[in-house]
PDB file of N, CA and C in Angstrom:
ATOM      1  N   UNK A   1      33.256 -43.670 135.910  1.00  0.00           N
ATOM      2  CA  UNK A   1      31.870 -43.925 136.285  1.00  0.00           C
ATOM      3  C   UNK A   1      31.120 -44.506 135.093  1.00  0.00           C
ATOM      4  N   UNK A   2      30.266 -45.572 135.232  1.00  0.00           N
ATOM      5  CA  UNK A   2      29.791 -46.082 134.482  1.00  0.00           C
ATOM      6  C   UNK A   2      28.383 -45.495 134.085  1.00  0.00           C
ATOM      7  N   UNK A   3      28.152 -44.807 132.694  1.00  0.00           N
ATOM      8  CA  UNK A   3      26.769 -44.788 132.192  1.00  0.00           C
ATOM      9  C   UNK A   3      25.536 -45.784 132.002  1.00  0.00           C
ATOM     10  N   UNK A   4      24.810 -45.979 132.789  1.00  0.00           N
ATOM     11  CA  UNK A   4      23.819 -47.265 132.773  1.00  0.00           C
ATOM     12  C   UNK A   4      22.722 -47.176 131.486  1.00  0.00           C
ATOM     13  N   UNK A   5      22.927 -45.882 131.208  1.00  0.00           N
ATOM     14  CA  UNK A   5      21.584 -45.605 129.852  1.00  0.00           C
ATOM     15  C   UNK A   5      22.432 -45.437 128.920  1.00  0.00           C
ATOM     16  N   UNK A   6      23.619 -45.567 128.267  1.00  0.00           N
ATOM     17  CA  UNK A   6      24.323 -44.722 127.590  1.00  0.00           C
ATOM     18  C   UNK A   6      23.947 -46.688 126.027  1.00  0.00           C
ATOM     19  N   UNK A   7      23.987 -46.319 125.239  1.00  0.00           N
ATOM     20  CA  UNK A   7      23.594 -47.230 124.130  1.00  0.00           C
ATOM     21  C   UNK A   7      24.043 -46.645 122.818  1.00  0.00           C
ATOM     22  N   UNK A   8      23.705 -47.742 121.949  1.00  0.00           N
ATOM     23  CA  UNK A   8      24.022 -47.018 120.414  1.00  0.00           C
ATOM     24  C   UNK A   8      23.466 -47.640 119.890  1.00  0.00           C
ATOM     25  N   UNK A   9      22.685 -47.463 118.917  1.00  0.00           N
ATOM     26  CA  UNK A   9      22.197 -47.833 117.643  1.00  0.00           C
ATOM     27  C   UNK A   9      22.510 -47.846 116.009  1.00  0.00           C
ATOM     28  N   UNK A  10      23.131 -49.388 115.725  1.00  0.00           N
ATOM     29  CA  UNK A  10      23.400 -49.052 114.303  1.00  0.00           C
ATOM     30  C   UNK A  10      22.350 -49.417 113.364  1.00  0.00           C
ATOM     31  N   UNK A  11      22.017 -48.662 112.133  1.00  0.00           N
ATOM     32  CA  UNK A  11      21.025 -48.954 111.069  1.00  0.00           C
ATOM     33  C   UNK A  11      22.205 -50.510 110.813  1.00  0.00           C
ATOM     34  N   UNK A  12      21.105 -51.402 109.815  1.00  0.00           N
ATOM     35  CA  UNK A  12      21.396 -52.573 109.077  1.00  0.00           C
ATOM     36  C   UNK A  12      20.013 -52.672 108.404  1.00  0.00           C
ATOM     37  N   UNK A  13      20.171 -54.307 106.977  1.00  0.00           N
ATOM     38  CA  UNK A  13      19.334 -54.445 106.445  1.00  0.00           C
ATOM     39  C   UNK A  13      19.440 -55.944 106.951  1.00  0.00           C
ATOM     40  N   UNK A  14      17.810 -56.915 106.849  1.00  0.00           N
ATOM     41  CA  UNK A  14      18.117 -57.912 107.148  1.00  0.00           C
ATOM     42  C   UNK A  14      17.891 -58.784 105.599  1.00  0.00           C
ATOM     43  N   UNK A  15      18.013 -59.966 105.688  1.00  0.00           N
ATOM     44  CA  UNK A  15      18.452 -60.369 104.211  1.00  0.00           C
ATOM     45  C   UNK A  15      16.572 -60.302 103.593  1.00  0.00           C
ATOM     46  N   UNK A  16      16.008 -59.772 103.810  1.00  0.00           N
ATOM     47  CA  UNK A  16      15.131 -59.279 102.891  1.00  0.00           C
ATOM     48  C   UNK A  16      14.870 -57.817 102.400  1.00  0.00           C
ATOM     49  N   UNK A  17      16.589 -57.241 102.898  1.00  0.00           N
ATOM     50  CA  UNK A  17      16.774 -55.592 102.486  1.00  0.00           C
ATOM     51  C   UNK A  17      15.336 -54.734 103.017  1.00  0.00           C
ATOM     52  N   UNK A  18      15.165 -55.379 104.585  1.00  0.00           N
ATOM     53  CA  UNK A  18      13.665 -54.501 105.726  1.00  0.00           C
ATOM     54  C   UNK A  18      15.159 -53.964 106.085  1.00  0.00           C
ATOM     55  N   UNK A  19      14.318 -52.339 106.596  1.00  0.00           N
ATOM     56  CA  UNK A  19      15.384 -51.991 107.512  1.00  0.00           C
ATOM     57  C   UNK A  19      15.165 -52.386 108.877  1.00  0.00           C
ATOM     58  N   UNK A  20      16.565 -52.718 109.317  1.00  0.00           N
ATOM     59  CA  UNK A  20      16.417 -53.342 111.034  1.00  0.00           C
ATOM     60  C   UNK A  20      17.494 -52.668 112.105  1.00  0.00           C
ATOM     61  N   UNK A  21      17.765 -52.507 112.896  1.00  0.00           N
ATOM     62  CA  UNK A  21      18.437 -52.022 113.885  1.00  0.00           C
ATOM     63  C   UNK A  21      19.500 -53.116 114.534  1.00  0.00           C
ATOM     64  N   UNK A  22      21.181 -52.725 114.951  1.00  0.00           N
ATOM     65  CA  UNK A  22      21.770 -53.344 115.565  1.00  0.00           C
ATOM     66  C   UNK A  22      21.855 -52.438 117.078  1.00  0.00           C
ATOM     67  N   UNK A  23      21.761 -53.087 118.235  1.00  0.00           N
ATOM     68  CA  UNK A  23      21.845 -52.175 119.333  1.00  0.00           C
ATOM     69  C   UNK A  23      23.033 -52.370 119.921  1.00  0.00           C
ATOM     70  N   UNK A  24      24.106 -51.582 120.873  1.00  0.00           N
ATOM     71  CA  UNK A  24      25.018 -51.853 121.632  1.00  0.00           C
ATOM     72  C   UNK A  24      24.534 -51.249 122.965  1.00  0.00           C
ATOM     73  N   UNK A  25      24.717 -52.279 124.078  1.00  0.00           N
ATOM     74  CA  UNK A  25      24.456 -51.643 125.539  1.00  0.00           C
ATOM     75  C   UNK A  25      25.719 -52.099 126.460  1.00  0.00           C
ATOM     76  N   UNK A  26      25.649 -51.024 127.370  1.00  0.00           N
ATOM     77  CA  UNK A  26      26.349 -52.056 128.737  1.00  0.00           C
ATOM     78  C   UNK A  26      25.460 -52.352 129.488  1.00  0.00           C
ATOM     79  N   UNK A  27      26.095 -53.821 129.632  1.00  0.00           N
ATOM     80  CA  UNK A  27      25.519 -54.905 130.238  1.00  0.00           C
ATOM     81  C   UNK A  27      25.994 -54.859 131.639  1.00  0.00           C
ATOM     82  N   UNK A  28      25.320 -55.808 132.587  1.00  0.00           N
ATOM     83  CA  UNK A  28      25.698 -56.221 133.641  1.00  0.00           C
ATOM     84  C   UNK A  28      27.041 -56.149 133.960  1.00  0.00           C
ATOM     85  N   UNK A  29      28.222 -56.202 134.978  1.00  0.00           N
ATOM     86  CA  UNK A  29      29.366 -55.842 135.964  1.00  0.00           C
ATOM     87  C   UNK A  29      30.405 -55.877 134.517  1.00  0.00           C
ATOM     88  N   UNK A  30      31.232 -56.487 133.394  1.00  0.00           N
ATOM     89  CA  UNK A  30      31.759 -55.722 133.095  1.00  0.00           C
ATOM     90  C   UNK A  30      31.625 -56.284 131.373  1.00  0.00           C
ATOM     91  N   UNK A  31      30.285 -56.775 131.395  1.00  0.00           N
ATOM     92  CA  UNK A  31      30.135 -56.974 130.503  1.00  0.00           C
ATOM     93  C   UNK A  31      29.167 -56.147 128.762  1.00  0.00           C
ATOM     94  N   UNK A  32      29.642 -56.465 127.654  1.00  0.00           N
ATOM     95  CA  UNK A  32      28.679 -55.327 126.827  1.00  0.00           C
ATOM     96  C   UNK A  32      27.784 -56.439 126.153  1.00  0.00           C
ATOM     97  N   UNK A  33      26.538 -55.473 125.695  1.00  0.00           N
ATOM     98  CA  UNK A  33      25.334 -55.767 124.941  1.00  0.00           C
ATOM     99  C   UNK A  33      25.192 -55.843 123.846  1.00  0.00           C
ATOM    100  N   UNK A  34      25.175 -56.657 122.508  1.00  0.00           N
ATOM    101  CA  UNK A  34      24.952 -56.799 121.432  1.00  0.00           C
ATOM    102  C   UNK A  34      23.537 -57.491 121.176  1.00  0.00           C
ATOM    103  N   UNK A  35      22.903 -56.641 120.740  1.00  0.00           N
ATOM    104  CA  UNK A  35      20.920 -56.688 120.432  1.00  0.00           C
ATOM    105  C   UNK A  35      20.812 -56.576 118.889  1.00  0.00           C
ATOM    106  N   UNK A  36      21.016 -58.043 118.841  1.00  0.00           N
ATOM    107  CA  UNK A  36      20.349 -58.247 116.861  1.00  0.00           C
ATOM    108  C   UNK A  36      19.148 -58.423 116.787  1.00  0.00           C
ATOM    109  N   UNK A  37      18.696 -58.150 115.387  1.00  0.00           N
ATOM    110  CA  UNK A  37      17.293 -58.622 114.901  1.00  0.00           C
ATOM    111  C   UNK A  37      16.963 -60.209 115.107  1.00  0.00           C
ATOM    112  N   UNK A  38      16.209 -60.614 115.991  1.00  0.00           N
ATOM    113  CA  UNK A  38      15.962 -61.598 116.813  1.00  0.00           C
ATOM    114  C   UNK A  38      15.418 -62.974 115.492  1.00  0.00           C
ATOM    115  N   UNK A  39      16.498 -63.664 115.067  1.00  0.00           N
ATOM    116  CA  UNK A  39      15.853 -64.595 114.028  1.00  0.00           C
ATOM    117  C   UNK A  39      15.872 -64.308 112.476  1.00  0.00           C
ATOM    118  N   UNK A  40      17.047 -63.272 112.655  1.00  0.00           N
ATOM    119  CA  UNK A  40      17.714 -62.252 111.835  1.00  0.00           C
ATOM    120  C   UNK A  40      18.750 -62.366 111.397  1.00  0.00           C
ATOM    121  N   UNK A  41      19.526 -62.098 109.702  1.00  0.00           N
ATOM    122  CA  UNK A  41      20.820 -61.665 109.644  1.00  0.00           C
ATOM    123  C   UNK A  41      20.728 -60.098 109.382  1.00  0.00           C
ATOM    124  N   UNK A  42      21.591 -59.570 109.632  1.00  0.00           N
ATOM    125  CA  UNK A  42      21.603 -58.358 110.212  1.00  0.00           C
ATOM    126  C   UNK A  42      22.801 -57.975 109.430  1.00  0.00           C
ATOM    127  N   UNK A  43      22.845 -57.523 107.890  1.00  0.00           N
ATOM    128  CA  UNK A  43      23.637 -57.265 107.175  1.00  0.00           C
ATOM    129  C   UNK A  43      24.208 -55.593 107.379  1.00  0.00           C
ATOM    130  N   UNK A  44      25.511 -55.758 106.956  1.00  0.00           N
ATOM    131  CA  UNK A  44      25.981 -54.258 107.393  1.00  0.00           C
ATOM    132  C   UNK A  44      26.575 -53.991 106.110  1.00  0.00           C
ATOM    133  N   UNK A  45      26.797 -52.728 105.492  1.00  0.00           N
ATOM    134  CA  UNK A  45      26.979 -51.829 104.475  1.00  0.00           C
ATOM    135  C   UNK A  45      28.668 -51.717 105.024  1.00  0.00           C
ATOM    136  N   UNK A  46      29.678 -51.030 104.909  1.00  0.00           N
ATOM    137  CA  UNK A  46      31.327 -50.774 105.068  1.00  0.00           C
ATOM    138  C   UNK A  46      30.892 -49.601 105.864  1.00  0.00           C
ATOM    139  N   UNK A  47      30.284 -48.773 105.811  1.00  0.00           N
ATOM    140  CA  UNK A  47      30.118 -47.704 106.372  1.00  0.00           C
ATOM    141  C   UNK A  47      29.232 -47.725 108.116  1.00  0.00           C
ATOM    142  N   UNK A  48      28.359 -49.101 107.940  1.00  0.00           N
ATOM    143  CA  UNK A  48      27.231 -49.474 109.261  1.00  0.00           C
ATOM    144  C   UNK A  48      28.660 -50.318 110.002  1.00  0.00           C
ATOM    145  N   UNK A  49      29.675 -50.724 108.788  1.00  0.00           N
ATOM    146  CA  UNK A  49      30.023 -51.819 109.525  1.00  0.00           C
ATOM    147  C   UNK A  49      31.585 -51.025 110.800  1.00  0.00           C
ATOM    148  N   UNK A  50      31.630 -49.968 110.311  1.00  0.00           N
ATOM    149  CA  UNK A  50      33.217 -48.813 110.586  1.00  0.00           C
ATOM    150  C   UNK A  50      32.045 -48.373 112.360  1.00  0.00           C
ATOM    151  N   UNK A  51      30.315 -48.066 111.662  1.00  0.00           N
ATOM    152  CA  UNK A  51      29.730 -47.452 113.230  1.00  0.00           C
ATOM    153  C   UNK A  51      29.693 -48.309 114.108  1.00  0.00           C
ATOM    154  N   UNK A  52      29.477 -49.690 113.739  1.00  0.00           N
ATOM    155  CA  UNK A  52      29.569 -51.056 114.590  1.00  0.00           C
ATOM    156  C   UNK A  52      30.709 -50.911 115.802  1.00  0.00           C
ATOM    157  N   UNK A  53      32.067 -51.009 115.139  1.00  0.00           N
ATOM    158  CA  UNK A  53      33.700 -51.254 115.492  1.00  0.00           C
ATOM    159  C   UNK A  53      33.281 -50.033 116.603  1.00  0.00           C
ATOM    160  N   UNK A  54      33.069 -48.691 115.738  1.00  0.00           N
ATOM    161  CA  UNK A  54      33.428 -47.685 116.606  1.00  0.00           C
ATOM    162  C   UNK A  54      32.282 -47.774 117.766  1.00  0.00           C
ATOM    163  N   UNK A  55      31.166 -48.360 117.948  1.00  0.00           N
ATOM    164  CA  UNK A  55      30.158 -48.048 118.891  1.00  0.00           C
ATOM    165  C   UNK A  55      30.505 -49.127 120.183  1.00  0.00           C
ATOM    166  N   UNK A  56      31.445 -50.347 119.430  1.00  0.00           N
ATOM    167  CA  UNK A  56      31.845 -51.375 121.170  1.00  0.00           C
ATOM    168  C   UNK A  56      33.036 -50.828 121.240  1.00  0.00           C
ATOM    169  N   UNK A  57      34.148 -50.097 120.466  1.00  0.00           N
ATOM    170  CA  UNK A  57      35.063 -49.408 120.961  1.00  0.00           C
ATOM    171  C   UNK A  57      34.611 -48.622 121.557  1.00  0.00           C
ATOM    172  N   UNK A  58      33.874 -47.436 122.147  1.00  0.00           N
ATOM    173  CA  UNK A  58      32.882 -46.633 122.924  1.00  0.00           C
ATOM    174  C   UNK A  58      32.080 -47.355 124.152  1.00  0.00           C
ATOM    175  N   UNK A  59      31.419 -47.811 123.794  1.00  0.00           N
ATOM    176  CA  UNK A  59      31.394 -49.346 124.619  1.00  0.00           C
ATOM    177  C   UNK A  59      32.225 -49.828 125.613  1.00  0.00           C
ATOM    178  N   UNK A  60      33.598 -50.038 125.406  1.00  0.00           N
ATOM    179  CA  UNK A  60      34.449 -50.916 125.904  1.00  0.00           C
ATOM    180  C   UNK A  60      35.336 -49.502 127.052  1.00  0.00           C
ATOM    181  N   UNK A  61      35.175 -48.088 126.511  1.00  0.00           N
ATOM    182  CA  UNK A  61      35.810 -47.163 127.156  1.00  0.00           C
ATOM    183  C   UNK A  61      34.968 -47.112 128.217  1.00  0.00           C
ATOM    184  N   UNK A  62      33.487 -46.923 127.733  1.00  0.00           N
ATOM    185  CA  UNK A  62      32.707 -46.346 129.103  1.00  0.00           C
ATOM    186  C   UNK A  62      32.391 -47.487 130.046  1.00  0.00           C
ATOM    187  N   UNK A  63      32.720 -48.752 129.889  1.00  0.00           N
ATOM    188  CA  UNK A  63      32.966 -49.987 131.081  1.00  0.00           C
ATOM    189  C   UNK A  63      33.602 -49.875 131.615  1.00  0.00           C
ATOM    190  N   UNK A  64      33.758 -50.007 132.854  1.00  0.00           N
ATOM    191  CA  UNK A  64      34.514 -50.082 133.744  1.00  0.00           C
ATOM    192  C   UNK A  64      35.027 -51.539 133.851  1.00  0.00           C
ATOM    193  N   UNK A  65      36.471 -51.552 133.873  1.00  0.00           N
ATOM    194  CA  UNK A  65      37.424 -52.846 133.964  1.00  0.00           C
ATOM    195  C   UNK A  65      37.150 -53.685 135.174  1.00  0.00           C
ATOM    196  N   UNK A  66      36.850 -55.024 135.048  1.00  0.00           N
ATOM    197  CA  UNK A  66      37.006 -55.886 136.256  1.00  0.00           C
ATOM    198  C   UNK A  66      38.436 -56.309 136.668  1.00  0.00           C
ATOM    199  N   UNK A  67      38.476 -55.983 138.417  1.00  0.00           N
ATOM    200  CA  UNK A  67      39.744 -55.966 138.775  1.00  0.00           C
ATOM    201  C   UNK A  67      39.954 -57.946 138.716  1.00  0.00           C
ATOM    202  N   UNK A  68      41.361 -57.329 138.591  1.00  0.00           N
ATOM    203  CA  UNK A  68      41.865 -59.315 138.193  1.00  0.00           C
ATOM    204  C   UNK A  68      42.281 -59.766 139.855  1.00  0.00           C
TER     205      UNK A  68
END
């Protein structure tokens, strides 16, 4: 079953070291959401960058597969 509210939020800095937010959602039928700082680079630390991987791996479980 698919979570329709279920999201994640990673901290980042953008290249003027502001803090900014990376978002992950599920998207529409079997697709996911990646929400950057809009006009933004959206720098990640080794540690923002390990919550990234792990938050569309999480992501990619709670989607439900489109049948082929």
């Amino acid at each position: 079953m698919q979570d329709e509210d279920w999201s994640q939020v990673i901290s980042c800095r953008d290249a003027l070291e502001r803090s900014r937010q990376v978002v992950i959602r599920l998207g529409a039928k079997n697709g996911i959401v990646v929400i950057v700082p809009p006009g933004e680079i959206a720098h990640l630390t080794a540690d923002e960058s390990m919550f990234l991987r792990s938050a569309l791996e999480e992501a990619e479980r709670k989607h439900p597969r489109a049948a082929n």
